[in-house]
Every structure is written in C-alpha cells, then in structure tokens.
N, C-alpha and C. Protein backbone atom coordinates (compact mmCIF):
# COMPACT_ATOMS: atom_id res chain seq x y z
N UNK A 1 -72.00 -12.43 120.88
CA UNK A 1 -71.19 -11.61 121.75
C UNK A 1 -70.05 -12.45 122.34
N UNK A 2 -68.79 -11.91 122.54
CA UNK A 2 -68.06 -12.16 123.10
C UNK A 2 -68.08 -12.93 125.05
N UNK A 3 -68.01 -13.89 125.36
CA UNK A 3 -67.94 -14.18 126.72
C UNK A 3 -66.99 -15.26 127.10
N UNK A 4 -65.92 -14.09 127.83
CA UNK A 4 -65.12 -14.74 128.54
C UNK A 4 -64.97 -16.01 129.11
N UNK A 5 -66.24 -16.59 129.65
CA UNK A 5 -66.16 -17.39 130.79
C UNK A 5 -67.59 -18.06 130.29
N UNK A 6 -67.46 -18.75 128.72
CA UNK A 6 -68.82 -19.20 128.15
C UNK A 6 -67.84 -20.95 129.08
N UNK A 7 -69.15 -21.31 129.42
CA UNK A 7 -69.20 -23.22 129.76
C UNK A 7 -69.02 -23.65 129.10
N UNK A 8 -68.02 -24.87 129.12
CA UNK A 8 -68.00 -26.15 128.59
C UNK A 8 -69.38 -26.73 128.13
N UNK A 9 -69.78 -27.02 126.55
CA UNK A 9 -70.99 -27.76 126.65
C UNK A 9 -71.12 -29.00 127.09
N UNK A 10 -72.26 -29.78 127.28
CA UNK A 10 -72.52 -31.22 127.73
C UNK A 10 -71.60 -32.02 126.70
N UNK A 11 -72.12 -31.57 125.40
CA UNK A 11 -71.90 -32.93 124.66
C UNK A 11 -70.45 -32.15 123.67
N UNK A 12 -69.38 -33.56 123.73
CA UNK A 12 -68.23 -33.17 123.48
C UNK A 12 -68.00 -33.71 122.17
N UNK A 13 -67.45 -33.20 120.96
CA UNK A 13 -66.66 -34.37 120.34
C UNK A 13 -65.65 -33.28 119.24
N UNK A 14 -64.58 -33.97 118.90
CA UNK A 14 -63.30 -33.77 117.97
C UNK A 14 -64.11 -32.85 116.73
N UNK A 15 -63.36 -31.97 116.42
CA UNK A 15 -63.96 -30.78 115.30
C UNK A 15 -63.56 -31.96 113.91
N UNK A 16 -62.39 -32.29 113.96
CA UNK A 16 -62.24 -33.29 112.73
C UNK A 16 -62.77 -34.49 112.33
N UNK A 17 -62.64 -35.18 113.51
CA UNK A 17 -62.85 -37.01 113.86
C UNK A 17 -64.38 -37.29 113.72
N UNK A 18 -65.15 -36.37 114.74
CA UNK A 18 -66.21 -36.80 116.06
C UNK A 18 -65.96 -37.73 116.96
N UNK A 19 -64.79 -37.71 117.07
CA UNK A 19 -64.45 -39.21 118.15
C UNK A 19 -64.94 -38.21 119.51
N UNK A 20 -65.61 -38.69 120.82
CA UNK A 20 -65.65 -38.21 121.75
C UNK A 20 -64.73 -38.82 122.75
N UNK A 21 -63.99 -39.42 122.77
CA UNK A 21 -63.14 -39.84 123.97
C UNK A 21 -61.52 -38.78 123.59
N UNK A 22 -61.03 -38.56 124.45
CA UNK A 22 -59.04 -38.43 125.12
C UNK A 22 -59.07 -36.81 124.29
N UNK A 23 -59.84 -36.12 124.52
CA UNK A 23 -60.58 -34.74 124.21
C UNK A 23 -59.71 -33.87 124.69
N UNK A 24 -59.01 -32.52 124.23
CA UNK A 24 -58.61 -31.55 125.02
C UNK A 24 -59.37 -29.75 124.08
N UNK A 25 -59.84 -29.33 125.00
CA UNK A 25 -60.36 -28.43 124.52
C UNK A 25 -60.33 -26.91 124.68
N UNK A 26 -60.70 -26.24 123.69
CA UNK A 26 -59.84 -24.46 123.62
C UNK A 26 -61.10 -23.68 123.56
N UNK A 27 -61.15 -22.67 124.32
CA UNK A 27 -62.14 -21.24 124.20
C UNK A 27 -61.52 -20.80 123.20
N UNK A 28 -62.67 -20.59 121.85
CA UNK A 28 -62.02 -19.65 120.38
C UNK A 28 -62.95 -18.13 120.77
N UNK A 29 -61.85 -17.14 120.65
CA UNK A 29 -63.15 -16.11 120.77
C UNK A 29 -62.81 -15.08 118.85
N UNK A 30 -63.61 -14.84 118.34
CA UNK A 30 -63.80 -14.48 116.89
C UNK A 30 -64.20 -13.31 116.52
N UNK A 31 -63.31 -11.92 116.64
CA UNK A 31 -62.35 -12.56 115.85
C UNK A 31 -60.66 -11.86 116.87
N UNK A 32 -61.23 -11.40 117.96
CA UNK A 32 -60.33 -10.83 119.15
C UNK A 32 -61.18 -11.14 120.56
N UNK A 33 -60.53 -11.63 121.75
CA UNK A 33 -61.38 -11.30 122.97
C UNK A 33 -61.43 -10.05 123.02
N UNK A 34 -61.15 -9.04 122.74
CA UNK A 34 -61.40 -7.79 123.36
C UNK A 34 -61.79 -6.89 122.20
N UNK A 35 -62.85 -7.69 121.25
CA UNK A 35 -63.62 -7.25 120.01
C UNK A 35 -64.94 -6.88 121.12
N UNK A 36 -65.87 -6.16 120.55
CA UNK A 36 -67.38 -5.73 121.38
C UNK A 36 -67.87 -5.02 120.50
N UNK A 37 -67.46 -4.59 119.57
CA UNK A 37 -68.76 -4.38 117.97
C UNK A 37 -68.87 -5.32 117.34
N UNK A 38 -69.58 -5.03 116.09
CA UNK A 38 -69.71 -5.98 114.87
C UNK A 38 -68.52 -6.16 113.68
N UNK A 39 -68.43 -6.68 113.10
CA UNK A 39 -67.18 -6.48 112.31
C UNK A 39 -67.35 -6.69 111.08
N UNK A 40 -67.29 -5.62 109.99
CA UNK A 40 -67.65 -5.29 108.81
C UNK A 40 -66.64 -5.86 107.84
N UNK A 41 -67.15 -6.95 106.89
CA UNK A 41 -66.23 -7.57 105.68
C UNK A 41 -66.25 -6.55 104.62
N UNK A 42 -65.51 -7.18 103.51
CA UNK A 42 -65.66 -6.28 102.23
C UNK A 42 -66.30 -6.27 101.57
N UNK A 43 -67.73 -7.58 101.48
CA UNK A 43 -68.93 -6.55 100.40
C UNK A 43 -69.73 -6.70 101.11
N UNK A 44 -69.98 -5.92 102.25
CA UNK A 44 -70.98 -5.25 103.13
C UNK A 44 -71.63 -5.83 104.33
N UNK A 45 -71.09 -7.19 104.23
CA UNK A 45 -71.78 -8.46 105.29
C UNK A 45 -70.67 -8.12 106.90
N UNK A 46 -71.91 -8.41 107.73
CA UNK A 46 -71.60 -8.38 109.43
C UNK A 46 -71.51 -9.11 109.75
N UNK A 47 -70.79 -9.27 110.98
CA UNK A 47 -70.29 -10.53 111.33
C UNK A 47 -70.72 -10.51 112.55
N UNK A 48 -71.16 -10.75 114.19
CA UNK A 48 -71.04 -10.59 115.17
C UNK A 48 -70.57 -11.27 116.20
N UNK A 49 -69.28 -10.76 116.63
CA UNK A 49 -68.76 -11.29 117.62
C UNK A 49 -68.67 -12.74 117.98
N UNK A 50 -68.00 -13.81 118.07
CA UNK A 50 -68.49 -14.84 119.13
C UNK A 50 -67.58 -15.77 119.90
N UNK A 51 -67.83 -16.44 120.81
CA UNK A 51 -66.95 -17.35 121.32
C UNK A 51 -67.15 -19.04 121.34
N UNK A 52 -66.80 -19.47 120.57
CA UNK A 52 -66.80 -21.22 120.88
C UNK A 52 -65.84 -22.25 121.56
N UNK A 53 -66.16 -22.86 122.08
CA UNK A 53 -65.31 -24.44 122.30
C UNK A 53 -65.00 -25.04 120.93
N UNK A 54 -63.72 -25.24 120.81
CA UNK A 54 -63.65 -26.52 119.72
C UNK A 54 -62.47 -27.34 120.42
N UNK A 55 -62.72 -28.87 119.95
CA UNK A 55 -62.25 -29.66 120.82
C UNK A 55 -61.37 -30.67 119.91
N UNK A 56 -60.53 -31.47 120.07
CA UNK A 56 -59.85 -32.35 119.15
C UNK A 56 -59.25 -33.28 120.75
N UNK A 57 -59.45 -35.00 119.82
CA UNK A 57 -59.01 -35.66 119.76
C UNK A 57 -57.40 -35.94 119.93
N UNK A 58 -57.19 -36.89 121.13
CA UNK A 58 -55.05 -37.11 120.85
C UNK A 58 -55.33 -37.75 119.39
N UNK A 59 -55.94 -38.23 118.91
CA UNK A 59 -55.26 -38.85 117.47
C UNK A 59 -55.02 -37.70 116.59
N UNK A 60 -56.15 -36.97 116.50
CA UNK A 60 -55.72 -35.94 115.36
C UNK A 60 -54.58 -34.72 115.81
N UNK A 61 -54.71 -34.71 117.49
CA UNK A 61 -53.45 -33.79 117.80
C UNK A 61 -52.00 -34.31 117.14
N UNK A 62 -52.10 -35.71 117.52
CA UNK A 62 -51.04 -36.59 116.71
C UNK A 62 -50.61 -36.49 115.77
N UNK A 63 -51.62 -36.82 114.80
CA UNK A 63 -52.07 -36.54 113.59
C UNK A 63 -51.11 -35.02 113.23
N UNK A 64 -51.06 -33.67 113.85
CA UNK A 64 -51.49 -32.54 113.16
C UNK A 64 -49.89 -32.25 113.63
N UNK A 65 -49.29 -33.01 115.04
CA UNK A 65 -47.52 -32.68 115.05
C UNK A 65 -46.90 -33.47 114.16
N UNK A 66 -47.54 -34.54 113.76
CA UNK A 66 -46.35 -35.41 112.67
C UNK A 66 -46.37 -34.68 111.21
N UNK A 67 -47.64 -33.89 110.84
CA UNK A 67 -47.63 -33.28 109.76
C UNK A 67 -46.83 -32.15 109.75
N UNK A 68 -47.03 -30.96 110.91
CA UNK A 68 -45.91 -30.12 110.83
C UNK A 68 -44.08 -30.61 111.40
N UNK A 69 -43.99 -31.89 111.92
CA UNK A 69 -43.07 -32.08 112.03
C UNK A 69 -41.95 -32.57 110.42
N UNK A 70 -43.28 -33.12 109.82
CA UNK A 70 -42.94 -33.87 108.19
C UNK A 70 -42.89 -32.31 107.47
N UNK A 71 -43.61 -31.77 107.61
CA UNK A 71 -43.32 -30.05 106.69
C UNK A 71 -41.94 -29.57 106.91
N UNK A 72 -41.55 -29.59 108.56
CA UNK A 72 -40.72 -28.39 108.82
C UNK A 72 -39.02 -29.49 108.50
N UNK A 73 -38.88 -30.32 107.78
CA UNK A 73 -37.82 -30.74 106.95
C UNK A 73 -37.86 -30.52 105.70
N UNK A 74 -38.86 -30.10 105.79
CA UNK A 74 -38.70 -29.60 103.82
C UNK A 74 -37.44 -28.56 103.84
C-alpha cells in the first residue's frame, strides 16, 4: 500500500554503490502517490501498490550529472 509518511529505515546505504556515508534520500511511491488499487500488467500479473526509500551516494550523484552532462553535447 501506498504511505505517505512511510519512515526513514535504520539501516541506510546507496541503491548503486552500498556505500553508506554522504547519503541523500527520496520517498519512491509505485506506481502514482495517489494510486489505492492494484495495478493490472499485460499477461495478467498484479502488482500492489508501494512506497520505498532509495538512497544514493554524492559519488554516484556525481557520477550520474557528469554522464548526463557528457550526453547532453552529443
């Protein structure tokens, strides 16, 4: 289910790295916050609702502006 106001868990670390230190982190809610059914794919599978933390690392934030900065001169 969807929840607005799910806690920060205890234990932190980078979705890419696992580095746990210089952390900044985002409420994902899946696949709308203001979803509250189930949500039906195309060969017949349910999905239900949910909300996570995912967290990244300054290196890979780093990491992820120099790559779209190196793309967007193409």
């Amino acid at each position: 289910m969807i929840n607005l106001h799910l806690p920060e868990p205890d234990q932190k670390y980078c979705v890419y790295c696992h580095r746990e230190n210089a952390l900044k982190g985002e409420l994902i809610h899946f696949p709308h916050k203001s979803c509250e059914s189930v949500v039906y794919l195309t060969n017949d599978r349910v999905i239900e609702p949910f909300s996570i933390w995912l967290y990244t690392c300054r290196w890979c934030r780093g990491a992820d502006t120099r790559w779209k900065r190196k793309s967007a001169k193409k």
